[in-house]
Protein backbone atom coordinates (compact mmCIF):
# COMPACT_ATOMS: atom_id res chain seq x y z
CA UNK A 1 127.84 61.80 170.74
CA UNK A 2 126.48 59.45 168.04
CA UNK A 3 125.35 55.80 168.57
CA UNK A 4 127.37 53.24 167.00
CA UNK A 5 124.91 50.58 165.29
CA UNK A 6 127.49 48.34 165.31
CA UNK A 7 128.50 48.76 168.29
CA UNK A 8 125.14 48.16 169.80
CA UNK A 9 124.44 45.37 167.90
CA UNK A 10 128.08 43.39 169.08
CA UNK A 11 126.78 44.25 172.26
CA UNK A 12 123.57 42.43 171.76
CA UNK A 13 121.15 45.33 171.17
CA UNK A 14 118.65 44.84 168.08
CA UNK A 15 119.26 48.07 165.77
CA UNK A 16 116.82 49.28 163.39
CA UNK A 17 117.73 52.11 161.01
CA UNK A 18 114.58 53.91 159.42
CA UNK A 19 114.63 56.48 156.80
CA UNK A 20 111.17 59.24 156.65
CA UNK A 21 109.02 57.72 154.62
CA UNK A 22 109.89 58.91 151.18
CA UNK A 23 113.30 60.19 151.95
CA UNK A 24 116.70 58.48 151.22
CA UNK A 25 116.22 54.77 151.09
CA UNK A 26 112.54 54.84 152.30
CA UNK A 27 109.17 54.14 149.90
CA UNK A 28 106.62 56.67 149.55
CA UNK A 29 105.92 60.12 149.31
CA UNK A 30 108.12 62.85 151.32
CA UNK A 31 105.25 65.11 152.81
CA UNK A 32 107.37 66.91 156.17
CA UNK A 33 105.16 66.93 159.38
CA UNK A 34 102.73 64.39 157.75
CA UNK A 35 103.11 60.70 158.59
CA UNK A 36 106.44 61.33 160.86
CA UNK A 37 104.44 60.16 164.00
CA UNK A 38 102.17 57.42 163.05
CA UNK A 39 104.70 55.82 161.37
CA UNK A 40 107.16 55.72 164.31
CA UNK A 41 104.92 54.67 165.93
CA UNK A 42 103.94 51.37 164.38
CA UNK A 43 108.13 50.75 163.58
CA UNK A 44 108.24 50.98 167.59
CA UNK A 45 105.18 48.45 167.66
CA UNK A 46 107.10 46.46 165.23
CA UNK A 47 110.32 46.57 166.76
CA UNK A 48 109.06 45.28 170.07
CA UNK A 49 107.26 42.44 168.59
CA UNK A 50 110.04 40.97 166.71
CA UNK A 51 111.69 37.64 167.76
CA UNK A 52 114.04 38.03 170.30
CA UNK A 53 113.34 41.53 171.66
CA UNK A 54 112.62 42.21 175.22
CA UNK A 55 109.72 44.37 174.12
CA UNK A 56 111.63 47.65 174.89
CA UNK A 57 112.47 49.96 172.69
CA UNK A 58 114.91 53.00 172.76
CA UNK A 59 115.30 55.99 169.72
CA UNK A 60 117.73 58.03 168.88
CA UNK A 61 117.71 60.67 165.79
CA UNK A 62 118.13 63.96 164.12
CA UNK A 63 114.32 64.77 165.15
């Protein structure tokens, strides 16, 4: 079952798609196993600061 971003966001959800940093559409070097956690963790930071949210987030991905 895949999430529907679209979907989500009709149904009022905020959606955030994020690519590993240097990978696909993402900036930066591609090092695997390197910055994977500190950098979801300040998108989740991020996320649940930005106008409008609730301050919770949810994930969902390959990993």
């Amino acid at each position: 079952m895949m999430l529907d971003p679209l979907a989500a966001a009709r149904r009022g959800f905020m959606v955030v798609i994020q690519d590993t940093r240097g990978r696909f559409a993402s900036e930066g070097e591609w090092e695997p196993f390197t910055y994977e956690g500190s950098d979801g963790y300040d998108t989740v930071r991020w996320a649940a600061a930005l106008p409008g949210s609730n301050g919770s987030v949810g994930m969902i991905g390959g990993s």
